[in-house]
PDB file of N, CA and C in Angstrom:
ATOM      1  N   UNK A   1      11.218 -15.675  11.430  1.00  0.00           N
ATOM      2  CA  UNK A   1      11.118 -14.412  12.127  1.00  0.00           C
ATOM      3  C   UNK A   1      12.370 -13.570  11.918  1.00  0.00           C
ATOM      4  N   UNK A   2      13.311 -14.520  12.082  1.00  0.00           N
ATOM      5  CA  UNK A   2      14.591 -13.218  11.550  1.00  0.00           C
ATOM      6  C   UNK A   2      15.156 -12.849  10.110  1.00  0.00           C
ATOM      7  N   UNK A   3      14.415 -13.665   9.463  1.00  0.00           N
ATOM      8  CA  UNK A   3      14.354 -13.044   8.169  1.00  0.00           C
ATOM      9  C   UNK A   3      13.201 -11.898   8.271  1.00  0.00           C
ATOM     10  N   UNK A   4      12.505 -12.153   8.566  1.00  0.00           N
ATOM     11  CA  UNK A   4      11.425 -10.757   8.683  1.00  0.00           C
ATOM     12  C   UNK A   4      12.035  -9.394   9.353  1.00  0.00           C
ATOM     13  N   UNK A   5      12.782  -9.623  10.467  1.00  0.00           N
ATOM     14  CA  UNK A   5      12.720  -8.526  11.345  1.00  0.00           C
ATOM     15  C   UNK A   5      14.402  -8.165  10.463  1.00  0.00           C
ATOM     16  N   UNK A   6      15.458  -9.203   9.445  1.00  0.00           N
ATOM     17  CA  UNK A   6      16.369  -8.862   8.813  1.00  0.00           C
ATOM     18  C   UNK A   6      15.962  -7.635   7.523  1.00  0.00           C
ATOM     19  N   UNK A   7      14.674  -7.502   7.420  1.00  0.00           N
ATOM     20  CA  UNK A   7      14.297  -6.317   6.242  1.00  0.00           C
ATOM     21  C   UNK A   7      13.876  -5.037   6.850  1.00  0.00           C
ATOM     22  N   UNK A   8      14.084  -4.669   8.567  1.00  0.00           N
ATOM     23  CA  UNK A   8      13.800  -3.493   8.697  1.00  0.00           C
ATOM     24  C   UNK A   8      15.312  -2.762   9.443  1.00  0.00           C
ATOM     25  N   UNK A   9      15.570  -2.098   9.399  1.00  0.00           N
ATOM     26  CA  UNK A   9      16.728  -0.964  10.431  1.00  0.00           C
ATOM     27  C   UNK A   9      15.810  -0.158  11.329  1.00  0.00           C
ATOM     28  N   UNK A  10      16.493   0.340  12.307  1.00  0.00           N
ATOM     29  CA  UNK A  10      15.649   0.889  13.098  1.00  0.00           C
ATOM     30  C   UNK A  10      16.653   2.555  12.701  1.00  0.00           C
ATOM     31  N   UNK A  11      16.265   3.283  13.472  1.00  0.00           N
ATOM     32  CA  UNK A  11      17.135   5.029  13.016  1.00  0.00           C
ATOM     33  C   UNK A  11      18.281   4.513  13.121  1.00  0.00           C
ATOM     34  N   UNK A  12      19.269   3.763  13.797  1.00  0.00           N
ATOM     35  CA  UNK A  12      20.280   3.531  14.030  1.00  0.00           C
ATOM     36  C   UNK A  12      21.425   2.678  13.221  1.00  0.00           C
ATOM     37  N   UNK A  13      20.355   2.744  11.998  1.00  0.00           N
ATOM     38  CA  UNK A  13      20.970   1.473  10.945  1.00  0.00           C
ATOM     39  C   UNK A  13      20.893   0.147  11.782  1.00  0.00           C
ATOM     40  N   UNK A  14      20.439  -0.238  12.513  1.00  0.00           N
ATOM     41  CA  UNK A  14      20.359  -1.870  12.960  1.00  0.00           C
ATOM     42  C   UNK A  14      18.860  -2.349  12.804  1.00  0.00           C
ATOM     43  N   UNK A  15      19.316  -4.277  13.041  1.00  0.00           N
ATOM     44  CA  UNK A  15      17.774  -4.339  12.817  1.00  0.00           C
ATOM     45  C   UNK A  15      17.925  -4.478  14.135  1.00  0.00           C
ATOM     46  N   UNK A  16      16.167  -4.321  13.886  1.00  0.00           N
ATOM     47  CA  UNK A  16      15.180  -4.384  15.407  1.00  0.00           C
ATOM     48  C   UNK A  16      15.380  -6.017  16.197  1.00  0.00           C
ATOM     49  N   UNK A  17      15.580  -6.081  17.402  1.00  0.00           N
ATOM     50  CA  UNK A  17      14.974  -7.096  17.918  1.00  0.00           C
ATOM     51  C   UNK A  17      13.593  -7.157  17.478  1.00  0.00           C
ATOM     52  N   UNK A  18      13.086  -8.184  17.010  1.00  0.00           N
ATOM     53  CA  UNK A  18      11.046  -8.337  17.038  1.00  0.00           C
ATOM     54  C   UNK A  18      10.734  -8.658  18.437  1.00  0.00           C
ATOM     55  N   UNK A  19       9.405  -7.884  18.199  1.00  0.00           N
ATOM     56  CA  UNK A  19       8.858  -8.673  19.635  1.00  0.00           C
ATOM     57  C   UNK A  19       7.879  -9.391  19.607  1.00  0.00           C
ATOM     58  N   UNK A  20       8.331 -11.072  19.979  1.00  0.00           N
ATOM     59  CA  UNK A  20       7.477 -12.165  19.637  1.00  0.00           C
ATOM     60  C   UNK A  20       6.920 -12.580  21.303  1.00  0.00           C
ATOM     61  N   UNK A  21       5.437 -12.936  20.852  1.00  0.00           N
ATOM     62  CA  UNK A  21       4.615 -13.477  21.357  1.00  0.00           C
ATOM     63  C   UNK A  21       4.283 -14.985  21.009  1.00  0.00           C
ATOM     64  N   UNK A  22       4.147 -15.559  22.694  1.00  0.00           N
ATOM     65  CA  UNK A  22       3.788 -17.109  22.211  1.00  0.00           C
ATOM     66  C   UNK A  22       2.896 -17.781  22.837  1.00  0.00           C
ATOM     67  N   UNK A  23       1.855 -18.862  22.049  1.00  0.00           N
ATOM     68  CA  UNK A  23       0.734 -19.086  21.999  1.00  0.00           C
ATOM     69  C   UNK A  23      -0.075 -20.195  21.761  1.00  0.00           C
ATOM     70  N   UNK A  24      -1.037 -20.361  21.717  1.00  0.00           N
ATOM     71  CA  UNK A  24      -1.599 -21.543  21.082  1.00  0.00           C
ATOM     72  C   UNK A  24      -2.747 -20.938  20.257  1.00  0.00           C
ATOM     73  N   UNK A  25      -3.586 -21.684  19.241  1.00  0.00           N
ATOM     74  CA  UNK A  25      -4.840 -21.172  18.169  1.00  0.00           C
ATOM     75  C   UNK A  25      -5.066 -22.635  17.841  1.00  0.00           C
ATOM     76  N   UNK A  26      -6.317 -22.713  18.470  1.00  0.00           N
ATOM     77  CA  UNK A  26      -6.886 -24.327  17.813  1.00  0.00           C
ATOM     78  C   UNK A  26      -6.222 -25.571  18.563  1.00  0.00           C
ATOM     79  N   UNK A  27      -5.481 -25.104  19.623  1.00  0.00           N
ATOM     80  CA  UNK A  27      -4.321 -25.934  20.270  1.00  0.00           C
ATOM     81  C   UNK A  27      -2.824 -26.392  19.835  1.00  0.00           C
ATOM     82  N   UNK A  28      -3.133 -25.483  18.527  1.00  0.00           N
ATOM     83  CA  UNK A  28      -1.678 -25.391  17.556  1.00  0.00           C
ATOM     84  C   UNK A  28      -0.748 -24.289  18.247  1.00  0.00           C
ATOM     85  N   UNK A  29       0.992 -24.877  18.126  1.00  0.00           N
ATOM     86  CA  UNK A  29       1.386 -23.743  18.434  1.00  0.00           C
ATOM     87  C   UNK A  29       1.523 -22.285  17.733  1.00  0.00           C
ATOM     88  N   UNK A  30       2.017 -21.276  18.002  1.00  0.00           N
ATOM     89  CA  UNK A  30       1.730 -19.837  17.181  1.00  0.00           C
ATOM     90  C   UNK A  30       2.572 -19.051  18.115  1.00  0.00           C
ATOM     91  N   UNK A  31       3.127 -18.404  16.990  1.00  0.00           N
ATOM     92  CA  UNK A  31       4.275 -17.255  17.825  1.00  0.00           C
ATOM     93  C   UNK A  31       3.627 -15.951  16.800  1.00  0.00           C
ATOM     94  N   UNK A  32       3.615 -14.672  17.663  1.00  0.00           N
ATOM     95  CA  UNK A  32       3.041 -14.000  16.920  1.00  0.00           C
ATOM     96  C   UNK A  32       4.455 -13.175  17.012  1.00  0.00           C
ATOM     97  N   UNK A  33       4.602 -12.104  15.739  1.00  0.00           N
ATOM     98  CA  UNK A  33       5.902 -11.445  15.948  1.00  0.00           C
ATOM     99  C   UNK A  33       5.382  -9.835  15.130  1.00  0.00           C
ATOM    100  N   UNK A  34       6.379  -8.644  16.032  1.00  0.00           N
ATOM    101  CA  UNK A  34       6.177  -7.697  15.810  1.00  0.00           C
ATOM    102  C   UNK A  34       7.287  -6.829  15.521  1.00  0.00           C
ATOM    103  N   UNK A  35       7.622  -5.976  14.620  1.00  0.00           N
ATOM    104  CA  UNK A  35       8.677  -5.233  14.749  1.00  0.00           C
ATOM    105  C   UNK A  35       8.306  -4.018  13.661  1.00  0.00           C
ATOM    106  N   UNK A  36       9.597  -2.997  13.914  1.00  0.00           N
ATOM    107  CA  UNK A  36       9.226  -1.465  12.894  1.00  0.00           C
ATOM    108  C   UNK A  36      10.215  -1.108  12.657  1.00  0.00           C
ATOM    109  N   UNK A  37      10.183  -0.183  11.500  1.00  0.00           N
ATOM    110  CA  UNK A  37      11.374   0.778  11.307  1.00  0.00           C
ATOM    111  C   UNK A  37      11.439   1.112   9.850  1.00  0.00           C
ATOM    112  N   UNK A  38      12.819   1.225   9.350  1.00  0.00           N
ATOM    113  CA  UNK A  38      12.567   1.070   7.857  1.00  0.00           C
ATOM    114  C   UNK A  38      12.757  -0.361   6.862  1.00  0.00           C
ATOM    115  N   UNK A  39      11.486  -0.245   6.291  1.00  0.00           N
ATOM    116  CA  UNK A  39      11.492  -1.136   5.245  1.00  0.00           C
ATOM    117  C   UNK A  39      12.114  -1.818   4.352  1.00  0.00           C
ATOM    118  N   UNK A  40      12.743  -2.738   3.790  1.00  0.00           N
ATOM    119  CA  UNK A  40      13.134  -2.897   2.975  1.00  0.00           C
ATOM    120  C   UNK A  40      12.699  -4.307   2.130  1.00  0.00           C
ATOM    121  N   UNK A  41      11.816  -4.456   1.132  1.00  0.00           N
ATOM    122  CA  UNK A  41      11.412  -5.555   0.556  1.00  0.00           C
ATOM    123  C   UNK A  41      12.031  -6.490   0.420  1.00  0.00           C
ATOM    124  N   UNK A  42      11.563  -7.983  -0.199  1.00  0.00           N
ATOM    125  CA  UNK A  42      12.899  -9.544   0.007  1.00  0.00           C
ATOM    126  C   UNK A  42      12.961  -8.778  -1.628  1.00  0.00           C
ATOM    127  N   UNK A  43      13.874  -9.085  -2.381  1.00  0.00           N
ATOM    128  CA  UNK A  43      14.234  -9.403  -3.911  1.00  0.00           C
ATOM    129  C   UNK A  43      13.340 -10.770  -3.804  1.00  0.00           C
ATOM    130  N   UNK A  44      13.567 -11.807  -3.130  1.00  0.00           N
ATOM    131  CA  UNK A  44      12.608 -12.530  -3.654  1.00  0.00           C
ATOM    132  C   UNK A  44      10.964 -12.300  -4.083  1.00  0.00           C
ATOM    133  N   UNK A  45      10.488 -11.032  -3.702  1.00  0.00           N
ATOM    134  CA  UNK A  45       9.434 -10.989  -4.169  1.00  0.00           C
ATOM    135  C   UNK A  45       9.075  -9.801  -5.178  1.00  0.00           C
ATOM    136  N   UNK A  46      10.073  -9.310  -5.469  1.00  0.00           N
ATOM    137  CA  UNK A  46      10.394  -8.747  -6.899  1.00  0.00           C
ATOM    138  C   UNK A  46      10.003  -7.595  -7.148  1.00  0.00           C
ATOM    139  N   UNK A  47      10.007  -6.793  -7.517  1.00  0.00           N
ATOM    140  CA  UNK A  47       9.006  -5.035  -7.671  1.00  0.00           C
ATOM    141  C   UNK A  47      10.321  -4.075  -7.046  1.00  0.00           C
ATOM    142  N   UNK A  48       9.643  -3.053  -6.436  1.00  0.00           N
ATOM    143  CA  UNK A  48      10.047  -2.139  -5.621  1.00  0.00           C
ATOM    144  C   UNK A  48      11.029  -2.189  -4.563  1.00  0.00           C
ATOM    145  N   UNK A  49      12.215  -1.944  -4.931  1.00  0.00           N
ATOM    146  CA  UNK A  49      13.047  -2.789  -3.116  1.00  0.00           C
ATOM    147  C   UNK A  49      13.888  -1.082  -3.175  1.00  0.00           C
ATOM    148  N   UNK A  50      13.020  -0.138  -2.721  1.00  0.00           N
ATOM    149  CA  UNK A  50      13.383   0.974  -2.385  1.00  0.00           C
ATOM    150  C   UNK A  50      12.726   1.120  -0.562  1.00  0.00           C
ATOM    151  N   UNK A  51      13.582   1.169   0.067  1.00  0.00           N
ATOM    152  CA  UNK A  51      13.600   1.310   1.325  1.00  0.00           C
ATOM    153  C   UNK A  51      12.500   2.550   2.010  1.00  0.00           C
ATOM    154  N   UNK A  52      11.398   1.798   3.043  1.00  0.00           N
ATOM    155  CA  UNK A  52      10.369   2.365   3.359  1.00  0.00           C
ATOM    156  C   UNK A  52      10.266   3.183   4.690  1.00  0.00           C
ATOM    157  N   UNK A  53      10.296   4.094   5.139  1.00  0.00           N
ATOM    158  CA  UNK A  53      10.834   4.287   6.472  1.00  0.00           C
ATOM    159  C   UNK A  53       8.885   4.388   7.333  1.00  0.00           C
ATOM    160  N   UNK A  54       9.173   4.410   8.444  1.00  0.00           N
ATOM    161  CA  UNK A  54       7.941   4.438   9.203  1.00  0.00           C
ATOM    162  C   UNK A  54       6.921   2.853   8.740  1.00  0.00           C
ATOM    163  N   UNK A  55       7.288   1.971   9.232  1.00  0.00           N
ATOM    164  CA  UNK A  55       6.668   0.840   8.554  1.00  0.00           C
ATOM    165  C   UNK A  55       6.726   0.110   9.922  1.00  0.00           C
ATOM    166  N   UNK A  56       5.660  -0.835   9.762  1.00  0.00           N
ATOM    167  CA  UNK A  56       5.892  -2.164  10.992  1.00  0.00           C
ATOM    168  C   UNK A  56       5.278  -3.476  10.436  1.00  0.00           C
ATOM    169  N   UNK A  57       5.506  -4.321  10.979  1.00  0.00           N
ATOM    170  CA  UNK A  57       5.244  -5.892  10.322  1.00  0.00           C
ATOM    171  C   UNK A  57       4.362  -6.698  11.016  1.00  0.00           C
ATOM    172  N   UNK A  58       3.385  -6.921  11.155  1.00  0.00           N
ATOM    173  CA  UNK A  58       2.686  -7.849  12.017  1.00  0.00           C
ATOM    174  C   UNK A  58       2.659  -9.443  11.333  1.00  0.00           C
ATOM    175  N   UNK A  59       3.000 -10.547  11.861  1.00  0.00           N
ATOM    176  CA  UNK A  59       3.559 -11.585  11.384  1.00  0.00           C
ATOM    177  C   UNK A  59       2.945 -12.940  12.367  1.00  0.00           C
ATOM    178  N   UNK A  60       2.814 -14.015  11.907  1.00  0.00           N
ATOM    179  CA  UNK A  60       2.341 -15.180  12.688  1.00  0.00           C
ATOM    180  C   UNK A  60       2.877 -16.121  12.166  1.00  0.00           C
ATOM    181  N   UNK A  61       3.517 -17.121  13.117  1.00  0.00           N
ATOM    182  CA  UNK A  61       3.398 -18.386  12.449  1.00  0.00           C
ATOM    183  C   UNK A  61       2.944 -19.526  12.903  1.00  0.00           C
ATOM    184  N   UNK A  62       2.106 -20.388  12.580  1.00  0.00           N
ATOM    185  CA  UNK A  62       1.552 -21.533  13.378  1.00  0.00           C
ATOM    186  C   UNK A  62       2.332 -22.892  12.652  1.00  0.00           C
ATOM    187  N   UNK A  63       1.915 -24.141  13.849  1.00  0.00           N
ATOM    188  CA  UNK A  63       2.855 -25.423  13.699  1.00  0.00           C
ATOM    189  C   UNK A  63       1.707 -25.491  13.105  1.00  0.00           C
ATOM    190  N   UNK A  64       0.623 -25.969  12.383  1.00  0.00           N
ATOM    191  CA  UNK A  64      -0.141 -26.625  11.456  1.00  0.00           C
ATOM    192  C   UNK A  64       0.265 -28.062  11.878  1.00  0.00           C
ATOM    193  N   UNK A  65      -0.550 -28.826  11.115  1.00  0.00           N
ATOM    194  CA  UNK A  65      -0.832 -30.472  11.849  1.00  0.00           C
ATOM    195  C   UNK A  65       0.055 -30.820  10.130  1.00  0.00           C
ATOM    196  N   UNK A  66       0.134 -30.635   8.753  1.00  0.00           N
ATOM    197  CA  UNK A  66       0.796 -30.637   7.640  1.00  0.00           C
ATOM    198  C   UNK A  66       1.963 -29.687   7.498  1.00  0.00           C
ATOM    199  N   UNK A  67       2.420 -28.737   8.136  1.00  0.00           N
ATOM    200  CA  UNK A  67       3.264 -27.630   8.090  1.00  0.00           C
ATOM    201  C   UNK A  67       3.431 -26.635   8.878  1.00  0.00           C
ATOM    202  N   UNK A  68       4.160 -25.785   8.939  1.00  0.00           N
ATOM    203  CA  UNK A  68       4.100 -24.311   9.304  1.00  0.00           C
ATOM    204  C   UNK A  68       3.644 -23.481   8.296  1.00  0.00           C
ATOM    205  N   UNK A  69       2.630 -22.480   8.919  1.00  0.00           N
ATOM    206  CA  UNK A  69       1.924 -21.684   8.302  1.00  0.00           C
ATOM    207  C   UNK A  69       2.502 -20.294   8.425  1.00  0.00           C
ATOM    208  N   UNK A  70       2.654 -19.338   7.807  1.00  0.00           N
ATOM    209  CA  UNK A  70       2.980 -17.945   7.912  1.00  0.00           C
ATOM    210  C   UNK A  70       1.903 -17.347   7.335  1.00  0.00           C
ATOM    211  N   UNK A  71       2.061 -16.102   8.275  1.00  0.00           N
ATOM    212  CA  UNK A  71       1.255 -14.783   7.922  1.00  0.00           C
ATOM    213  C   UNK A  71       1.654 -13.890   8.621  1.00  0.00           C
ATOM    214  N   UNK A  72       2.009 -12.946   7.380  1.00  0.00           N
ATOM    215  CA  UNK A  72       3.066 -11.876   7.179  1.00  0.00           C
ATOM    216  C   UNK A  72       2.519 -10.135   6.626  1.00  0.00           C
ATOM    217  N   UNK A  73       2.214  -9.385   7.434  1.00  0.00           N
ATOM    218  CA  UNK A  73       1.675  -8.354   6.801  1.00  0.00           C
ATOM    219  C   UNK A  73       2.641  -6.971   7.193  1.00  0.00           C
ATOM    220  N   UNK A  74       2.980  -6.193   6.165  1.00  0.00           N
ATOM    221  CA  UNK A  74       3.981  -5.105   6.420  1.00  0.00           C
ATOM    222  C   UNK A  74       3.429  -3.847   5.489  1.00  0.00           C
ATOM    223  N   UNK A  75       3.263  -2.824   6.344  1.00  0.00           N
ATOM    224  CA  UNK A  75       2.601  -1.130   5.674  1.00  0.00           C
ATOM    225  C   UNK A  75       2.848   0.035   6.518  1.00  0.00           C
ATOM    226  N   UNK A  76       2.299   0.962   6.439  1.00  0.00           N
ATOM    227  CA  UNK A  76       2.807   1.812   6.808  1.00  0.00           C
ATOM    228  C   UNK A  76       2.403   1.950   8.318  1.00  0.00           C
ATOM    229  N   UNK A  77       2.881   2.081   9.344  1.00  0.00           N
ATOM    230  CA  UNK A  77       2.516   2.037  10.948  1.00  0.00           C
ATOM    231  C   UNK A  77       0.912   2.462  11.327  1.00  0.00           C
ATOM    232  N   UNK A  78       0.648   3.834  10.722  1.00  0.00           N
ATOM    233  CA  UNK A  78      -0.562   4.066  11.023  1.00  0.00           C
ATOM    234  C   UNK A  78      -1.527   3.280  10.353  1.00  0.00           C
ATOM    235  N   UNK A  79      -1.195   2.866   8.726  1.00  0.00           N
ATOM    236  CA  UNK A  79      -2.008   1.557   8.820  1.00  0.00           C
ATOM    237  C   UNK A  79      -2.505   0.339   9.648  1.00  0.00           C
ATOM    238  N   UNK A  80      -1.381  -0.222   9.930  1.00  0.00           N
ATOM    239  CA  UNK A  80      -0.881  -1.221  10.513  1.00  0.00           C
ATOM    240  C   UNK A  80      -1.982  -1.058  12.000  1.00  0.00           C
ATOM    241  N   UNK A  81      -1.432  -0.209  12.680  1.00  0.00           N
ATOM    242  CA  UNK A  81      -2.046  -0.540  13.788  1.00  0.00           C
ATOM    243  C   UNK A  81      -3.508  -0.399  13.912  1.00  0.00           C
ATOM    244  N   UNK A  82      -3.935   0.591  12.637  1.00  0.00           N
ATOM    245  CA  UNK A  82      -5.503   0.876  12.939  1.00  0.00           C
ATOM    246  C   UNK A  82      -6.390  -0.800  12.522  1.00  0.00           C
ATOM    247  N   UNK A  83      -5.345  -1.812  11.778  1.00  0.00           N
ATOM    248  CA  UNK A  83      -5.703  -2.670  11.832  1.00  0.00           C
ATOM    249  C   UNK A  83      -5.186  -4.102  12.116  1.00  0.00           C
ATOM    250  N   UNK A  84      -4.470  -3.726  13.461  1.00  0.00           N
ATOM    251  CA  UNK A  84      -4.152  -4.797  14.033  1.00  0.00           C
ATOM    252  C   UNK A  84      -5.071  -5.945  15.021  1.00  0.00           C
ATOM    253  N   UNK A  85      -5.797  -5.160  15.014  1.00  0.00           N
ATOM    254  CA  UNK A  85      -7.110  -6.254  15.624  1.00  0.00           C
ATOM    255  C   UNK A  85      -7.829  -6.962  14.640  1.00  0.00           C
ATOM    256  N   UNK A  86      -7.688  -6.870  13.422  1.00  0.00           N
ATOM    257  CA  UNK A  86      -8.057  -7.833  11.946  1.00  0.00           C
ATOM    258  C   UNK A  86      -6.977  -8.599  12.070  1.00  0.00           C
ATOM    259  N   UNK A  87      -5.987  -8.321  12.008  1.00  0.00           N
ATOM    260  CA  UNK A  87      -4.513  -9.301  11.749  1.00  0.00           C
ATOM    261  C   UNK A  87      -5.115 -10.379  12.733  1.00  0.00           C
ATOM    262  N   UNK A  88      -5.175 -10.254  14.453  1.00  0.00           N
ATOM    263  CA  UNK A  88      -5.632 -10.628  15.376  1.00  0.00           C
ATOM    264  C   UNK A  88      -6.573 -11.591  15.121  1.00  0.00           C
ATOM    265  N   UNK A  89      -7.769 -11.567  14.660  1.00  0.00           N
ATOM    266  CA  UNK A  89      -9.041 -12.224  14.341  1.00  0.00           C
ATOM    267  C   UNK A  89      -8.488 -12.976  13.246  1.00  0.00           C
ATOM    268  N   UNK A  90      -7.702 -12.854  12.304  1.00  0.00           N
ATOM    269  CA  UNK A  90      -7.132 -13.620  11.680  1.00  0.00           C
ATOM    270  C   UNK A  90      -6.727 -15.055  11.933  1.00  0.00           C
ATOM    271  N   UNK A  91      -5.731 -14.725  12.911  1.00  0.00           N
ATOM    272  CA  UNK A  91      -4.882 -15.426  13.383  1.00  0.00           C
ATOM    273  C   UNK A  91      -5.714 -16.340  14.558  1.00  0.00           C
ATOM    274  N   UNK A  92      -6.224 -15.670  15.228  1.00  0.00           N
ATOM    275  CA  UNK A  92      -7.381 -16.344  16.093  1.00  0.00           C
ATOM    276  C   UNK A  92      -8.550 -17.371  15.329  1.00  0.00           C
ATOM    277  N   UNK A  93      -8.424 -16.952  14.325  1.00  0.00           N
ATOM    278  CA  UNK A  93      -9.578 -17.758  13.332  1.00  0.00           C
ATOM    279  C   UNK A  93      -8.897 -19.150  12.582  1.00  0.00           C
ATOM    280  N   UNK A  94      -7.614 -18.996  12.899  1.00  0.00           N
ATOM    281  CA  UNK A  94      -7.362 -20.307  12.286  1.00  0.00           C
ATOM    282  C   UNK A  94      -7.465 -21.808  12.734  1.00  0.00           C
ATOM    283  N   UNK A  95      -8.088 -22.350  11.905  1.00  0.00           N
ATOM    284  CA  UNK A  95      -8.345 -24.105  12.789  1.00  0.00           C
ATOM    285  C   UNK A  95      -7.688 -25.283  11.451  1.00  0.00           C
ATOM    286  N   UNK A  96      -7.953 -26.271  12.623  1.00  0.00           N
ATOM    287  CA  UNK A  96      -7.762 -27.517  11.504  1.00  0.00           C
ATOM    288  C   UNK A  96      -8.880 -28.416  10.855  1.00  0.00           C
ATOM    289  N   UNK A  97      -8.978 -28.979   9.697  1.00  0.00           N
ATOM    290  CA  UNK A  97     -10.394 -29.808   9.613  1.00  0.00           C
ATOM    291  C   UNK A  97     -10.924 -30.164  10.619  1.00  0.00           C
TER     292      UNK A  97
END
């Protein structure tokens, strides 16, 4: 999570506190995490690392019964929220065998 919420600034040049939510899905644990501002891509994932402003991150991670699972989605805000109830069903949809 704080690598996630370490790729945005808020107007103030700082990063955001995220705001995480915590949970269970399937009886697994799950923290859901939220934050905005401007963008800035990992280099680890290579392309474009020109800084995005107006952006937010909707993010999950579950304890999995083999691992921790992530799911990580970041676009432009009005995207984002018109589909944050998919992210939601997502995340709600996850089970184990």
């Amino acid at each position: 999570m704080e690598r996630w919420a370490s790729q945005f600034v808020d107007a103030g040049g700082n990063h955001p506190t995220p705001k995480v939510t915590e949970g269970k899905v399937a009886g697994m644990k799950m923290m859901k995490v939220f934050t905005e501002g401007t963008y800035t891509p990992s280099p680890m994932m290579g392309g474009d690392m020109t800084p995005r402003p107006g952006q937010e991150l909707l993010g999950a991670i579950v304890e999995g019964p083999d691992s921790n699972w992530f799911f990580k989605c970041t676009g432009p805000k009005k995207t984002m929220e018109s589909h944050r109830q998919e992210f939601d069903a997502l995340i709600d949809s996850v089970k184990t065998r």
